[in-house]
C-alpha atoms as a PDB file:
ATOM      1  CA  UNK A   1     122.790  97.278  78.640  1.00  0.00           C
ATOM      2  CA  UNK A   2     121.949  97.656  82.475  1.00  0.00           C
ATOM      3  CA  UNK A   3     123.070  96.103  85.129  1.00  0.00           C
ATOM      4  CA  UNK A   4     121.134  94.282  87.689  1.00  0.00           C
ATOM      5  CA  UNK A   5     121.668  94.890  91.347  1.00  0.00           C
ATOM      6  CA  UNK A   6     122.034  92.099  93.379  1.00  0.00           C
ATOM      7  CA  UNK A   7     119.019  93.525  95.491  1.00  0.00           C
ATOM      8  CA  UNK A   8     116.434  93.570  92.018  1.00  0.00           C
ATOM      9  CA  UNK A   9     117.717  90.023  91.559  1.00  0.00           C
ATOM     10  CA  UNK A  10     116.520  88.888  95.164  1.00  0.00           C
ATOM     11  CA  UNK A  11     113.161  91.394  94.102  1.00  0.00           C
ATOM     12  CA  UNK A  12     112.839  89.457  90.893  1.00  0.00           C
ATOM     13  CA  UNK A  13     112.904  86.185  93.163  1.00  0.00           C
ATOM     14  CA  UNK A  14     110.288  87.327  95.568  1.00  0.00           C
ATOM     15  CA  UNK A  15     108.079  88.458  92.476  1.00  0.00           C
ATOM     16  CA  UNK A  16     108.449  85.134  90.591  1.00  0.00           C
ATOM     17  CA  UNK A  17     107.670  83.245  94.170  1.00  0.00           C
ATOM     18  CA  UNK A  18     104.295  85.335  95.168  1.00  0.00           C
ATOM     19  CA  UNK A  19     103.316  84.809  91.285  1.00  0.00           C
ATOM     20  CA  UNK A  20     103.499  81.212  92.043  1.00  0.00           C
ATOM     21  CA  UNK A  21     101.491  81.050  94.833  1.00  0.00           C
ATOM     22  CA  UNK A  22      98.095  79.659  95.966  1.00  0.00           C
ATOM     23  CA  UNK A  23      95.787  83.312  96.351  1.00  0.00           C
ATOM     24  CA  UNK A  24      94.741  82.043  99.579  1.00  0.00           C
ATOM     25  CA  UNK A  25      98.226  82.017 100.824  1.00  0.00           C
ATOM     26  CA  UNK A  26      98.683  85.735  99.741  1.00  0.00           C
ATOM     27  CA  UNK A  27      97.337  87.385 102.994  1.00  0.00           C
ATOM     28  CA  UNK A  28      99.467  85.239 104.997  1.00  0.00           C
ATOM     29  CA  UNK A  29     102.630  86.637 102.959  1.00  0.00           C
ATOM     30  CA  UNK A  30     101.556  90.281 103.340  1.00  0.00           C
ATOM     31  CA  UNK A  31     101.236  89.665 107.274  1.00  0.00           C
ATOM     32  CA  UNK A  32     104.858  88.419 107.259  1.00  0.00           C
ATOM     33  CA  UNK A  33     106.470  91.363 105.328  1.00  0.00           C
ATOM     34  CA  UNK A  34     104.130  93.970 107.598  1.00  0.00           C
ATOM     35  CA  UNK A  35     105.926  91.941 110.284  1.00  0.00           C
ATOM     36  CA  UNK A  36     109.699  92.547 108.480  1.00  0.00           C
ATOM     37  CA  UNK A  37     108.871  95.519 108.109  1.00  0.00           C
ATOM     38  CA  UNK A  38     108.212  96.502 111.730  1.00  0.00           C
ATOM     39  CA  UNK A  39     110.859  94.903 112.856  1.00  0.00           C
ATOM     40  CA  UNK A  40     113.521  97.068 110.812  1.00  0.00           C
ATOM     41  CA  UNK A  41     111.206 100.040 111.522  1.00  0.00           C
ATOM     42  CA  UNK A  42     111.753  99.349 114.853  1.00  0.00           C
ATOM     43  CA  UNK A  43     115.659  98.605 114.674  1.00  0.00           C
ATOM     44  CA  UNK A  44     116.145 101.734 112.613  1.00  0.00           C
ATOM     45  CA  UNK A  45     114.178 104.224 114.789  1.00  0.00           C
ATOM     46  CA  UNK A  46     116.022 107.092 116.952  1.00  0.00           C
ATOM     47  CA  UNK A  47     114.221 105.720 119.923  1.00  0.00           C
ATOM     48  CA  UNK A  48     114.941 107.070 123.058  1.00  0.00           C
ATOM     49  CA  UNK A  49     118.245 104.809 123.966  1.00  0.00           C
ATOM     50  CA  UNK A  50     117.998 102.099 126.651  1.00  0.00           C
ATOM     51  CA  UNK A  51     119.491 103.724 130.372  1.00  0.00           C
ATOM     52  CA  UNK A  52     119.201 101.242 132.839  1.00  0.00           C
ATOM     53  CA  UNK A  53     118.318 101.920 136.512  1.00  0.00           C
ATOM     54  CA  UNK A  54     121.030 100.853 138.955  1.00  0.00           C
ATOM     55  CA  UNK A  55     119.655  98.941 142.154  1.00  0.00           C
ATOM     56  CA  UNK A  56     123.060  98.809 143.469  1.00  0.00           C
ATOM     57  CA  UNK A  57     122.272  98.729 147.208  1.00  0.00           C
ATOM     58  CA  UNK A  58     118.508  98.461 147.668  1.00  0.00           C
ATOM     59  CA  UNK A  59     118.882  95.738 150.054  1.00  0.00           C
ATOM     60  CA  UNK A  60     122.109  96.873 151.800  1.00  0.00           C
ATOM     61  CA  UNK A  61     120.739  96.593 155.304  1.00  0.00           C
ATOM     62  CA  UNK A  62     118.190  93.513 154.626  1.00  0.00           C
ATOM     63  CA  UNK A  63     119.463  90.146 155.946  1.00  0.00           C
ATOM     64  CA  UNK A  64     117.746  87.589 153.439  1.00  0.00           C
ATOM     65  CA  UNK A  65     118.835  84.111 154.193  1.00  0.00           C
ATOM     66  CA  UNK A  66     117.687  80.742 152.211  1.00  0.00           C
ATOM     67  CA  UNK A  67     114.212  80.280 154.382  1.00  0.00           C
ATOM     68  CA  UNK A  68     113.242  83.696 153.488  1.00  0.00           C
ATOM     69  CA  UNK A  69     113.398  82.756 149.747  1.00  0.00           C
ATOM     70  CA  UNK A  70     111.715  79.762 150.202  1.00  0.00           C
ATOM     71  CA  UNK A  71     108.860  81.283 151.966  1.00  0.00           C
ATOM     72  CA  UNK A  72     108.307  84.032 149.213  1.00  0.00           C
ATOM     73  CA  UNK A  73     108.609  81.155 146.720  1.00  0.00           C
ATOM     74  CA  UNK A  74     105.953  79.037 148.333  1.00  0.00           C
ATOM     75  CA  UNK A  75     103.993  81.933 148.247  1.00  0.00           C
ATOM     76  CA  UNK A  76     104.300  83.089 144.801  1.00  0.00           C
ATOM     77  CA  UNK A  77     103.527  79.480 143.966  1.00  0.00           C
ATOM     78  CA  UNK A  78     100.028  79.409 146.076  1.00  0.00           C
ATOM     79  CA  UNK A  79      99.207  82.750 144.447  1.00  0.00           C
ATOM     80  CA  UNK A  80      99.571  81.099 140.962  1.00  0.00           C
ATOM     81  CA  UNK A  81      97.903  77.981 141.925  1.00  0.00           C
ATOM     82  CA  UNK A  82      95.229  79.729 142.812  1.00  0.00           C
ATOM     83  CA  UNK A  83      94.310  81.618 139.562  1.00  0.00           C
ATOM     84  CA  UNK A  84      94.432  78.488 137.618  1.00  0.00           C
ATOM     85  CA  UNK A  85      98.287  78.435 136.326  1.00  0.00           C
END
């Protein structure tokens, strides 16, 4: 007698599920597990590891005050405003 892992029991599942499925829901199934897995590809890939860049300092000597701000945010809003966002 063999015992069943608990992962073949959740395989069994998924079978019996896609078996009972519409066929013109099958494409949209196989998009979703390319999706899963790409995003444990991803997770499980010896990637080169995050390093963040330190900006400690790049405005040491810059006086910004409250009016500045609002200036470059009246700005960035005109610039968006005109491209149609």
């Amino acid at each position: 007698m063999s015992v069943s892992s608990p992962a073949n029991n959740i395989k069994k599942r998924i079978m019996l599920s896609v078996d009972n499925l519409p066929p013109e829901s099958l494409q949209e199934v196989i998009y979703f597990l390319d999706y899963v897995r790409f995003k444990f590809q991803k997770k499980n890939q010896a990637s080169t590891p995050y390093q963040p860049v330190a900006f400690g300092g790049l405005w040491k000597n810059e006086n910004i005050d409250d009016q500045d701000i609002d200036e470059v945010r009246r700005e960035m809003w005109q610039s968006l405003e005109g491209r149609g966002l």
